[in-house]
N, C-alpha and C. Protein backbone atom coordinates (compact mmCIF):
# COMPACT_ATOMS: atom_id res chain seq x y z
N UNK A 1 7.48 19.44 24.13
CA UNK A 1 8.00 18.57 23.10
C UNK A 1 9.31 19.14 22.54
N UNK A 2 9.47 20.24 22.19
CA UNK A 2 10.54 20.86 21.60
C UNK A 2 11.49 20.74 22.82
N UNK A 3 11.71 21.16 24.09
CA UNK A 3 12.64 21.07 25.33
C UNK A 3 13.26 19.50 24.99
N UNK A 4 12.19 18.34 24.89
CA UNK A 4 12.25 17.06 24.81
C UNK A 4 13.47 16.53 24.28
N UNK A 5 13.04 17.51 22.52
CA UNK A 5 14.08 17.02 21.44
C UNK A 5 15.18 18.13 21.98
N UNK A 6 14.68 18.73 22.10
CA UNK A 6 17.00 19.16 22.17
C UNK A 6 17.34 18.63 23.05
N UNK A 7 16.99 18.36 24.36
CA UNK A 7 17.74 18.17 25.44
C UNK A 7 18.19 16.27 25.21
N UNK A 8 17.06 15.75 24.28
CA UNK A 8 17.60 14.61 23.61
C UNK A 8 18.44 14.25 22.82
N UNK A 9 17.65 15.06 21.77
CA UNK A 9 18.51 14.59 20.49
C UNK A 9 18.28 13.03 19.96
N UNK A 10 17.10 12.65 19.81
CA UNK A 10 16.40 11.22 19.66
C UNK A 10 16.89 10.83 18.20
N UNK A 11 17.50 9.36 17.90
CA UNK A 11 17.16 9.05 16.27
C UNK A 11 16.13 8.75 15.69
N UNK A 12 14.92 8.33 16.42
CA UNK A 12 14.20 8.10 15.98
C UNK A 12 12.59 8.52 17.05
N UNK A 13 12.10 8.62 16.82
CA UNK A 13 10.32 8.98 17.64
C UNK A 13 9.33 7.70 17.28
N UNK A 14 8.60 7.12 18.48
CA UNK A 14 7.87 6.36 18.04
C UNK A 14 6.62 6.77 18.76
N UNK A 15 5.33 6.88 17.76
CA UNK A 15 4.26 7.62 17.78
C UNK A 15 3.45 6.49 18.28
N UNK A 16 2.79 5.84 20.10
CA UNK A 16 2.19 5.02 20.72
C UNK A 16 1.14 5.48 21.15
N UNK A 17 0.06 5.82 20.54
CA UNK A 17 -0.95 6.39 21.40
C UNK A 17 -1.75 5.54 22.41
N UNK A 18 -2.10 5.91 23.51
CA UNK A 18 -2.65 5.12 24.83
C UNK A 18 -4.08 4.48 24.40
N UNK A 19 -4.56 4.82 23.27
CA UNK A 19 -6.36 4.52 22.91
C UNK A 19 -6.28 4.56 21.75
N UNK A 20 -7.09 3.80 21.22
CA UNK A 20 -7.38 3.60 19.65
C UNK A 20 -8.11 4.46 18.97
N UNK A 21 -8.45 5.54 19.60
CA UNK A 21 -9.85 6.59 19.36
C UNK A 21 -8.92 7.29 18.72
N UNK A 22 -9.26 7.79 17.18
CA UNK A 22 -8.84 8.90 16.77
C UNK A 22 -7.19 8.82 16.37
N UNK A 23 -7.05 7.95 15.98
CA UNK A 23 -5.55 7.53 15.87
C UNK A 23 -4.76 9.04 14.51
N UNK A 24 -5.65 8.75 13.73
CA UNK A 24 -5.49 9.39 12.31
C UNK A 24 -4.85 11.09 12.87
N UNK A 25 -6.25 11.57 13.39
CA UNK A 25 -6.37 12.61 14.10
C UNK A 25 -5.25 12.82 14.65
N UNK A 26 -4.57 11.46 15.43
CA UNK A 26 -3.68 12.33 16.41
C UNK A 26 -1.88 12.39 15.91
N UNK A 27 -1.95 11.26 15.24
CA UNK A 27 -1.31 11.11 13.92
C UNK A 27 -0.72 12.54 13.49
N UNK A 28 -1.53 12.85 12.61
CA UNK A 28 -1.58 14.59 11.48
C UNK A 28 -1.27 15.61 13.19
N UNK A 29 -2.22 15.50 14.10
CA UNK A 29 -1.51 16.97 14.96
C UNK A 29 -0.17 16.59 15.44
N UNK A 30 0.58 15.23 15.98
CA UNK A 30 1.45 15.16 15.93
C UNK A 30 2.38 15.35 15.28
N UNK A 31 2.34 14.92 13.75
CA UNK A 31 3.34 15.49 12.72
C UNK A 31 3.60 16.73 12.42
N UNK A 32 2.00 18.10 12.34
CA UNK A 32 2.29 18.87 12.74
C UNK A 32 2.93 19.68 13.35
N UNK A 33 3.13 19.11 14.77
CA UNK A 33 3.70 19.74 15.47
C UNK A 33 5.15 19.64 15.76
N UNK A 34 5.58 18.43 15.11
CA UNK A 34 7.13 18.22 14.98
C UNK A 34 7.54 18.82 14.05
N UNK A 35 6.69 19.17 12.91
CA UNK A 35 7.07 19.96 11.59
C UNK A 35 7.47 21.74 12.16
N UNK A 36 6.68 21.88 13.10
CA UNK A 36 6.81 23.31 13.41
C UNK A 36 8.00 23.51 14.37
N UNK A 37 8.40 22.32 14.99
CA UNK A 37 9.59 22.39 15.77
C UNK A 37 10.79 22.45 14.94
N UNK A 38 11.78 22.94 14.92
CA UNK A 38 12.97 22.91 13.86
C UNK A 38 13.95 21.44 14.71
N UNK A 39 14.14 21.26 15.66
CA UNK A 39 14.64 19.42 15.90
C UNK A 39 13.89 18.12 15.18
N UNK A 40 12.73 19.10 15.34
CA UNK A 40 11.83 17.57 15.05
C UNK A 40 11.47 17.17 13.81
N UNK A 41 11.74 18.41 12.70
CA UNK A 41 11.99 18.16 11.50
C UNK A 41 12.42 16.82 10.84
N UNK A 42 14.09 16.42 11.66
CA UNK A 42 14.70 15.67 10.97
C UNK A 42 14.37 13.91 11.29
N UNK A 43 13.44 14.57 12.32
CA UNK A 43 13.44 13.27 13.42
C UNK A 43 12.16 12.37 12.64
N UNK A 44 13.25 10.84 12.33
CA UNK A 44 12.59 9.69 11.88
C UNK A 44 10.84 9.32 12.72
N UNK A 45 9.91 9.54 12.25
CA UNK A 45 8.77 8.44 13.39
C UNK A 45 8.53 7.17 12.94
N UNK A 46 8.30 6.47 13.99
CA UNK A 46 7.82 5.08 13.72
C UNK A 46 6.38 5.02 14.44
N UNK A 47 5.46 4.62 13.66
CA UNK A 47 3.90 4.65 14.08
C UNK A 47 4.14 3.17 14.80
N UNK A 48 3.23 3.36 16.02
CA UNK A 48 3.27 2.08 17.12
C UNK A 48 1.71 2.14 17.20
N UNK A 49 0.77 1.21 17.13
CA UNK A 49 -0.58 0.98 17.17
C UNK A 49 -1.13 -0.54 17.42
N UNK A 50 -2.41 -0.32 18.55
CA UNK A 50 -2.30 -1.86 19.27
C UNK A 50 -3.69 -2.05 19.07
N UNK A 51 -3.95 -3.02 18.60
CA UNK A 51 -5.39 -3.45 18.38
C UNK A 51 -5.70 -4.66 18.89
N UNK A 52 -6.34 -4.50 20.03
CA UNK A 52 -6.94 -5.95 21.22
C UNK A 52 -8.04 -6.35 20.55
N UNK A 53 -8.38 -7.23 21.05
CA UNK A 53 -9.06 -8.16 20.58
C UNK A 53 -10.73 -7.62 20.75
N UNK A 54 -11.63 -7.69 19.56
CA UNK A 54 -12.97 -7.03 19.93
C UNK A 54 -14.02 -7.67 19.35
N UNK A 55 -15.28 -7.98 20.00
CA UNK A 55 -16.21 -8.52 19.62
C UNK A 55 -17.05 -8.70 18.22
N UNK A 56 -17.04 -10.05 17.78
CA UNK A 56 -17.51 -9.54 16.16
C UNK A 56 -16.38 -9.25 15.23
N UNK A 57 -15.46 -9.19 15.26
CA UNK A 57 -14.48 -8.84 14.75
C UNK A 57 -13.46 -9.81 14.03
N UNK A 58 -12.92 -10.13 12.83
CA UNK A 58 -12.50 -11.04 12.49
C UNK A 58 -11.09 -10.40 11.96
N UNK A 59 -9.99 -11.01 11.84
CA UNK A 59 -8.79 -10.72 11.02
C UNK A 59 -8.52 -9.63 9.87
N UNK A 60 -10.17 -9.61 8.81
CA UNK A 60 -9.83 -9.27 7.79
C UNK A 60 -10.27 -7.46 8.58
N UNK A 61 -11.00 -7.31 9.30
CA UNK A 61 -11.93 -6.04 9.56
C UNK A 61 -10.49 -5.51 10.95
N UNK A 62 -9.34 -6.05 11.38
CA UNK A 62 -8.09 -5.56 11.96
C UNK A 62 -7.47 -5.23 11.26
N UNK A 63 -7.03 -6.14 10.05
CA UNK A 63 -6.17 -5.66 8.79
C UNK A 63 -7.07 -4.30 7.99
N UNK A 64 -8.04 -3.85 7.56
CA UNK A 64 -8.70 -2.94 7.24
C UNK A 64 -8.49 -1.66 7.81
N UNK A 65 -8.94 -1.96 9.57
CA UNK A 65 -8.78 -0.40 10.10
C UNK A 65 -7.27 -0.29 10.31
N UNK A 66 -6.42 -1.39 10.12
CA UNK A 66 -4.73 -0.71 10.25
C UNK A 66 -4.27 -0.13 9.36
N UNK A 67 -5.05 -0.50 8.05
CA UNK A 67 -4.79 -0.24 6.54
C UNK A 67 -5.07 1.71 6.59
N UNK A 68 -6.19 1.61 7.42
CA UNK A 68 -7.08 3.39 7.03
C UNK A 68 -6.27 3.72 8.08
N UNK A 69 -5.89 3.44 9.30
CA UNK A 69 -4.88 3.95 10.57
C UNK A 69 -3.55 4.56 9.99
N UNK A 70 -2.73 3.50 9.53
CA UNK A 70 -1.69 3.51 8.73
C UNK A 70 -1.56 4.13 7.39
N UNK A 71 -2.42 3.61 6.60
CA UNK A 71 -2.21 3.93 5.53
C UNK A 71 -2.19 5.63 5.48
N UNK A 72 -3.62 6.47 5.90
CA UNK A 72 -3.83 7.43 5.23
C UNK A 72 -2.46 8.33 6.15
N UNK A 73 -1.70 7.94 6.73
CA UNK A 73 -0.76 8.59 7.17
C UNK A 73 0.19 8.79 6.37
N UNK A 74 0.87 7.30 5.90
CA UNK A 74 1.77 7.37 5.00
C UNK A 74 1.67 7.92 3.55
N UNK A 75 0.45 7.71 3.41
CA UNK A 75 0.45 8.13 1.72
C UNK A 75 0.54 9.60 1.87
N UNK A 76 0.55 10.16 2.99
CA UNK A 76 0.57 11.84 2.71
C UNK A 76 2.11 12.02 3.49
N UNK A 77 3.40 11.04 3.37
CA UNK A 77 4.43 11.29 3.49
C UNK A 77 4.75 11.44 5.06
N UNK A 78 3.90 11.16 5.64
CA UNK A 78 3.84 11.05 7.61
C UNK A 78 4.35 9.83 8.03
N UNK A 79 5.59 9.65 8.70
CA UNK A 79 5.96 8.38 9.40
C UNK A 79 7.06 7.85 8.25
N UNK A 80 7.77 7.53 9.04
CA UNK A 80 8.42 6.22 8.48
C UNK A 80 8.65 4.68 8.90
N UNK A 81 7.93 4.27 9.58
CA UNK A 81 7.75 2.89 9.77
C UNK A 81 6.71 2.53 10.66
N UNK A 82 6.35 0.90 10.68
CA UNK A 82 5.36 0.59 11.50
C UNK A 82 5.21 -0.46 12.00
N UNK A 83 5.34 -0.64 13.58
CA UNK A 83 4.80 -1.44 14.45
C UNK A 83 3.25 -1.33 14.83
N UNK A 84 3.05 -2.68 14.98
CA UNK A 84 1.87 -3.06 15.37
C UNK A 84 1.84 -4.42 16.00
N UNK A 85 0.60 -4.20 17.14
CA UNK A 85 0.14 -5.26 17.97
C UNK A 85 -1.24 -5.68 17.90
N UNK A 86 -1.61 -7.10 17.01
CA UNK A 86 -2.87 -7.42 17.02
C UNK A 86 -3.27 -8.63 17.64
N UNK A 87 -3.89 -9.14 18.39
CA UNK A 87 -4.69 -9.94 18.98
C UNK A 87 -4.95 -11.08 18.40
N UNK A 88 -5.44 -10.77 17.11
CA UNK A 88 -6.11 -11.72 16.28
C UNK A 88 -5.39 -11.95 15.15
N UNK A 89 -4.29 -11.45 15.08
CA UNK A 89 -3.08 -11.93 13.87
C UNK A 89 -1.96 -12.30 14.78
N UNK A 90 -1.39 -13.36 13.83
CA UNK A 90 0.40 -14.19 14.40
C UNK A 90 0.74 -13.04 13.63
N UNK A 91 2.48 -13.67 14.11
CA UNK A 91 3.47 -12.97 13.53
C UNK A 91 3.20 -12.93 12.26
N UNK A 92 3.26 -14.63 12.17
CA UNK A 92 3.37 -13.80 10.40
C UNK A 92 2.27 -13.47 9.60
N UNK A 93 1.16 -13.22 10.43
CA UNK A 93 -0.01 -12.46 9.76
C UNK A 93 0.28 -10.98 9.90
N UNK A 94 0.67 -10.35 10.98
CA UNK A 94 1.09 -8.92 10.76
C UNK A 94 2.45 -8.87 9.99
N UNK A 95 3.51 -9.46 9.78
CA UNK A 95 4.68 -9.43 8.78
C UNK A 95 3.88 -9.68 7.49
N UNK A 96 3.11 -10.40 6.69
CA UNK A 96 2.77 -10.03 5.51
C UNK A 96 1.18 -8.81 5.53
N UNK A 97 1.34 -8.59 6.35
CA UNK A 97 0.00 -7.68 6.24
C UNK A 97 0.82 -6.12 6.28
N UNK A 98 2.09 -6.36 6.99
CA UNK A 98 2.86 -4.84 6.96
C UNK A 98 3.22 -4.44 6.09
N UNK A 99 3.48 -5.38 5.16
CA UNK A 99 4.39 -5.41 3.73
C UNK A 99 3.56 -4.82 2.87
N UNK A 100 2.47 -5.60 2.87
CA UNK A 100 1.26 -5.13 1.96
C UNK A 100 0.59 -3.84 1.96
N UNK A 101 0.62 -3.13 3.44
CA UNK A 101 0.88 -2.15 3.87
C UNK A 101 1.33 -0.94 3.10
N UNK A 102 2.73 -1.60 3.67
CA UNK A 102 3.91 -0.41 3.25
C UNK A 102 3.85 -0.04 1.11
N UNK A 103 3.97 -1.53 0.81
CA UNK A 103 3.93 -1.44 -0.78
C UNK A 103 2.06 -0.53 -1.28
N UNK A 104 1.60 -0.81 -0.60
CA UNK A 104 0.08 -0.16 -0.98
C UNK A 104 0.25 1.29 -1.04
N UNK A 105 1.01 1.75 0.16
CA UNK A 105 1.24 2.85 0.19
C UNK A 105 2.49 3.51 -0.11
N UNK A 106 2.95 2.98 -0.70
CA UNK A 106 4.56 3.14 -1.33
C UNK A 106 5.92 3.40 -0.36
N UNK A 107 5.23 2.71 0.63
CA UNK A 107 6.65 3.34 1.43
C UNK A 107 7.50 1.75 1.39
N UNK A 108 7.47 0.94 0.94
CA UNK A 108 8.18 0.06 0.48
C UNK A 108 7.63 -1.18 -0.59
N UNK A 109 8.51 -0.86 -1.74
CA UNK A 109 8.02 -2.01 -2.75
C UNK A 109 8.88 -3.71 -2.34
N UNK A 110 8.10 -4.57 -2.18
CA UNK A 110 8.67 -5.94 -1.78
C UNK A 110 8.53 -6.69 -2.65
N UNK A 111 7.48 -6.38 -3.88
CA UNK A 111 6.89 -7.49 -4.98
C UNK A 111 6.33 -7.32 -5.93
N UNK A 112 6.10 -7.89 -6.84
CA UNK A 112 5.55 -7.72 -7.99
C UNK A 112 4.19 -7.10 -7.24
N UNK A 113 3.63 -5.61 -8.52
CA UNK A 113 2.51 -5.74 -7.92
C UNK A 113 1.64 -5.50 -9.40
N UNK A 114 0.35 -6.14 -9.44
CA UNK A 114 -0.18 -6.65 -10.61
C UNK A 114 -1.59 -5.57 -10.58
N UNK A 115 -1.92 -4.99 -11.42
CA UNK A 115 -3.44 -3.91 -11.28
C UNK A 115 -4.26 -4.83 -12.64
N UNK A 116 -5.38 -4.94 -12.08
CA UNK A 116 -6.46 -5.35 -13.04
C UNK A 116 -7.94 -4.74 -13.20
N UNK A 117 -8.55 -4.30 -14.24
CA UNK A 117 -9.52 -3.71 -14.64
C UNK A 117 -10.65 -5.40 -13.48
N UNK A 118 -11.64 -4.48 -13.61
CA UNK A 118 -12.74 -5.81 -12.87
C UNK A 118 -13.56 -6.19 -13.76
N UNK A 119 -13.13 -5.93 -14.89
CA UNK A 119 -13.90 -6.80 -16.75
C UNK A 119 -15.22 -6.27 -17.20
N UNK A 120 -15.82 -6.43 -18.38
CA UNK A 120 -17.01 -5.56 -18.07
C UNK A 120 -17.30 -6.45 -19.61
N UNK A 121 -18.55 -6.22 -20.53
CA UNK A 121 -19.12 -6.72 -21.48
C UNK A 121 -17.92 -6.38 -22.41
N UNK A 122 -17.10 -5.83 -22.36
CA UNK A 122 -16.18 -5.60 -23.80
C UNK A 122 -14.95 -6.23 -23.17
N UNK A 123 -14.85 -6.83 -22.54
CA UNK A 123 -13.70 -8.18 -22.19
C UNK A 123 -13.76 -9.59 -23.04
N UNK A 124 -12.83 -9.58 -23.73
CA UNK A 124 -13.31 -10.79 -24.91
C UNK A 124 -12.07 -11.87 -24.60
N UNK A 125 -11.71 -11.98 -22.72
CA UNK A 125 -10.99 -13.11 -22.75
C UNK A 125 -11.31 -13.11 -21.59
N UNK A 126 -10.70 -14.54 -20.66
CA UNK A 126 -11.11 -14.52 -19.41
C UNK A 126 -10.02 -13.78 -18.30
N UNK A 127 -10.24 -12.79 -17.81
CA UNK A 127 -9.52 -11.86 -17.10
C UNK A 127 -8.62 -12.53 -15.97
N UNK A 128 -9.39 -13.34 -15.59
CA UNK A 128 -9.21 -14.02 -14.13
C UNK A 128 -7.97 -15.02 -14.23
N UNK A 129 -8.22 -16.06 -15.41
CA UNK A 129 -7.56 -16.53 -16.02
C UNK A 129 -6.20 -16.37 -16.09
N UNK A 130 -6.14 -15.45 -17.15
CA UNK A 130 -5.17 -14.49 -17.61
C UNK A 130 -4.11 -14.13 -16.93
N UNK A 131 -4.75 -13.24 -15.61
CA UNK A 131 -4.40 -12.70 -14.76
C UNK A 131 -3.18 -12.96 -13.98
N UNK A 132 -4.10 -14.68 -13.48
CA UNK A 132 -3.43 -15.85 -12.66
C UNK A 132 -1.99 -16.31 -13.36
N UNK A 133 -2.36 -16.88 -14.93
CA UNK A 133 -0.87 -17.23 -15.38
C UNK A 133 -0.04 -16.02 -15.61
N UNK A 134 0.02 -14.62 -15.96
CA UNK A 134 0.53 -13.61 -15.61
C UNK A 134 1.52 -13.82 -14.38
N UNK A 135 0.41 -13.64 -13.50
CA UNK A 135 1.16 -13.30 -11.77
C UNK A 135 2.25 -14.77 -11.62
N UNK A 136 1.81 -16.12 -11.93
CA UNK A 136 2.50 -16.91 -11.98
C UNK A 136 3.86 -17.22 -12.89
N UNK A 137 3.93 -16.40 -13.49
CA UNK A 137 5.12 -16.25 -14.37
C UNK A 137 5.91 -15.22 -13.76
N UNK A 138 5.49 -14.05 -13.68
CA UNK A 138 5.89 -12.85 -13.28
C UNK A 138 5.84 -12.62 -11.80
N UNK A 139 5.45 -13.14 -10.62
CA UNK A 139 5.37 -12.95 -9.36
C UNK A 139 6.52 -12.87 -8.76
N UNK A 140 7.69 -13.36 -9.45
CA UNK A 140 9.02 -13.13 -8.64
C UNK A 140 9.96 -11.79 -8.99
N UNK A 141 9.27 -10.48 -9.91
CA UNK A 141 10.09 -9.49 -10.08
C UNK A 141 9.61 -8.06 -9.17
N UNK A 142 10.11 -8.09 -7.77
CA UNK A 142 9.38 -6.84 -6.94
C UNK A 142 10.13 -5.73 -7.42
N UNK A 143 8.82 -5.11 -6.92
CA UNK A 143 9.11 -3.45 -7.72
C UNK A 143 8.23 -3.10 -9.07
N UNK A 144 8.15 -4.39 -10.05
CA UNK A 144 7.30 -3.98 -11.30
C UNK A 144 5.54 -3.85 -11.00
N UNK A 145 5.77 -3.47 -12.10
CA UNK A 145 3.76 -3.26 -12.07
C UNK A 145 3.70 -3.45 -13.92
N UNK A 146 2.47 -4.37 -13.07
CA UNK A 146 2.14 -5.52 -14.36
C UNK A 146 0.51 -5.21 -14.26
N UNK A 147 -0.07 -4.77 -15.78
CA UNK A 147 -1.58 -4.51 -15.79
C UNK A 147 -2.07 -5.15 -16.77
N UNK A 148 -3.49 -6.01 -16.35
CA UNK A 148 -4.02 -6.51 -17.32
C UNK A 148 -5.20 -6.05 -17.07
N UNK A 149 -5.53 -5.54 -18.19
CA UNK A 149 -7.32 -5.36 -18.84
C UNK A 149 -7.75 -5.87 -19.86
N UNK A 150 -8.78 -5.62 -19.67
CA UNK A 150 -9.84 -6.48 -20.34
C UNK A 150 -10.39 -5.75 -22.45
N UNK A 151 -9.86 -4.16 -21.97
CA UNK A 151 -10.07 -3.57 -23.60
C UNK A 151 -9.97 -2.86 -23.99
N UNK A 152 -9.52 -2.17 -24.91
CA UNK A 152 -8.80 -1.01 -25.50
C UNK A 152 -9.41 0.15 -25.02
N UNK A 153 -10.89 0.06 -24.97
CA UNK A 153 -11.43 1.35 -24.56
C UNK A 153 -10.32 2.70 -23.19
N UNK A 154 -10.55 1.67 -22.45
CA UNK A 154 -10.36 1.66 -21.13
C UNK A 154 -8.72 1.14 -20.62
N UNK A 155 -8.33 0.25 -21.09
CA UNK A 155 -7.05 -0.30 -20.61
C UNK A 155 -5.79 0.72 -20.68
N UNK A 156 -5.62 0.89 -22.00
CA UNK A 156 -4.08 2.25 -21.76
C UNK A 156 -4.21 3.04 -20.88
N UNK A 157 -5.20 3.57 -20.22
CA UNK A 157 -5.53 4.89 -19.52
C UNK A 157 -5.11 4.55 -18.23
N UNK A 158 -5.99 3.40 -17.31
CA UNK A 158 -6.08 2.53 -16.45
C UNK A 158 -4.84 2.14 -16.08
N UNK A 159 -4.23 1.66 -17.26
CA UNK A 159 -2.86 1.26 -16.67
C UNK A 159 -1.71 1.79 -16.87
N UNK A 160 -1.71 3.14 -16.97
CA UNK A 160 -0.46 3.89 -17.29
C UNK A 160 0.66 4.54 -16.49
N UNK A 161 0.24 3.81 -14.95
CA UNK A 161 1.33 3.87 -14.13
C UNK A 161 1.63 2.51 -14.50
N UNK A 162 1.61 1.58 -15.19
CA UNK A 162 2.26 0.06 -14.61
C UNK A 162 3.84 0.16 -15.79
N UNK A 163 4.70 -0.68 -15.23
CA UNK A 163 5.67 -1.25 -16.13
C UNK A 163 5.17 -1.77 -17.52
N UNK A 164 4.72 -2.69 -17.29
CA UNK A 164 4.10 -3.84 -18.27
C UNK A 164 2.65 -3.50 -18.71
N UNK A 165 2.00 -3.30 -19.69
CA UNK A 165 0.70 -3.93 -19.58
C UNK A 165 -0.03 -4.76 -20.64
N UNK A 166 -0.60 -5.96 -20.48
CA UNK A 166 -1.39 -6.92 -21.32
C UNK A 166 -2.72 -6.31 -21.56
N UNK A 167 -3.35 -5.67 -22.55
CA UNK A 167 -4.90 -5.29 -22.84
C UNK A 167 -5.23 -6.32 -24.26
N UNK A 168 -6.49 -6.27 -23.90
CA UNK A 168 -7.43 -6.41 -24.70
C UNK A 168 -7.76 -5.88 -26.14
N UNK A 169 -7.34 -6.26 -27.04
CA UNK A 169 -7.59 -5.48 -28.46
C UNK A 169 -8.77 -5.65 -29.41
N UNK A 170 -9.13 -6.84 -29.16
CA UNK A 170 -10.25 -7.41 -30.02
C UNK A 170 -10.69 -8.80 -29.76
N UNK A 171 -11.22 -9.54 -30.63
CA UNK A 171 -11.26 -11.36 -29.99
C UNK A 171 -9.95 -11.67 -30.45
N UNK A 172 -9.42 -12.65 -29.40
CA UNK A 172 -8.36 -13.47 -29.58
C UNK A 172 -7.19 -12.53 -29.42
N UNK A 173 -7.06 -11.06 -29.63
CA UNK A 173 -5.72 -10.50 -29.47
C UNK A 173 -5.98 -9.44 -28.35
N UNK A 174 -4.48 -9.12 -28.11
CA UNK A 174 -3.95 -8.51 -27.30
C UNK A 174 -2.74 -7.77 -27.35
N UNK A 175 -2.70 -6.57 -26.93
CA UNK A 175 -1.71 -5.38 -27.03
C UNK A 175 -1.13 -5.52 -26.08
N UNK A 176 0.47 -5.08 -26.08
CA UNK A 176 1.32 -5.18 -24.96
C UNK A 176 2.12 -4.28 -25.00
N UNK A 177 2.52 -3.65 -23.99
CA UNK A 177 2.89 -2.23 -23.48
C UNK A 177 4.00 -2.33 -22.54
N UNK A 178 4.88 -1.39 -22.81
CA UNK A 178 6.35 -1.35 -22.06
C UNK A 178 5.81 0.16 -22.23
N UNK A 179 5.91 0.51 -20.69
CA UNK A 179 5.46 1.67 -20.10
C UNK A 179 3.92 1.77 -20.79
N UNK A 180 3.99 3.20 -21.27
CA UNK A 180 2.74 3.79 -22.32
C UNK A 180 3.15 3.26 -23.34
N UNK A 181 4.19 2.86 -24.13
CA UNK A 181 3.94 2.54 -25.39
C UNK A 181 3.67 1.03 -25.80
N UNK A 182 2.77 1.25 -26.87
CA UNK A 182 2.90 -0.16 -27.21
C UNK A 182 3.31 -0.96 -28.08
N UNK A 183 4.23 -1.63 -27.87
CA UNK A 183 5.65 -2.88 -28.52
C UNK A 183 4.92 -3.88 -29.41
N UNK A 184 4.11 -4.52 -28.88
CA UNK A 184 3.55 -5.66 -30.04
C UNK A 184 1.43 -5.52 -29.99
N UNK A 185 1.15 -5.68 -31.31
CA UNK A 185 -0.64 -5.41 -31.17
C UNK A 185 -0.60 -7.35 -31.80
């Protein structure tokens, strides 16, 4: 591998493994081992991963294992981009499934992205609700993070990575937050 890159000098590496077995696995020893090479340091990867078509298997359970394939790579700073070939997704089912992807795991923000508590007995409005006219007002600013919960207990804490957040204060009101602090009760 090291002979490879000098005698190359590649802009970019794209990581295709021949079998779906163990992708993760081979993933991390690969990065490894470019990390220990001093060429391969600088050298961009692009993760390439092909998922045929398999019995029992529906759209949402392809998008899942690309999510744990992909994902747990990127979130630990491995790879910089990603192709994929699925069977059971169109184009533009893998173009918004990459996106969702990449923003999940921060390697690219494309959209608003909205975090919500899952409500509990001290929710004294309808979350779901809420939520919906939120995202519908606000769905066109990517990059922010917009949190709504359901109640003081719990909400500042919960949402203190977001931009924005709408909580729960009591019946009928609600606290609103620019960053951690909060602007209007």
């Amino acid at each position: 591998m090291k002979k490879a890159l000098q005698n190359t000098k590649p802009r970019l590496t794209l990581l295709k493994p021949s079998s779906g077995d163990a992708r993760t696995f081979l993933g991390r020893r690969f990065f490894a081992r470019m990390s220990q090479i001093e060429e391969g340091q600088s050298v961009p990867t692009m993760l390439w991963y092909t998922y045929p078509k398999a019995e029992g298997q529906d759209q949402d359970d392809v998008v899942v294992r690309a999510s744990a394939d992909f994902g747990s790579l990127f979130v630990d700073g491995m790879g910089e981009g990603i192709l994929w070939d699925a069977e059971d997704l169109n184009a533009h089912e893998l173009r918004e499934s990459s996106f969702n992807l990449l923003q999940a795991s921060r390697m690219r923000i494309s959209k608003t992205e909205f975090i919500s508590c899952p409500s509990c007995g001290r929710t004294l409005f309808n979350l779901q609700d809420t939520t919906a006219k939120i995202q519908e007002r606000t769905g066109h600013l990517p990059g922010v993070r917009i949190a709504v919960m359901g109640c003081i207990v719990n909400g500042p804490g919960e949402m203190a990575d977001a931009d924005f957040g709408y909580v729960g204060s009591g019946v009928g009101k609600i606290d609103l937050y620019v960053n951690y602090d909060c602007v209007k009760r």
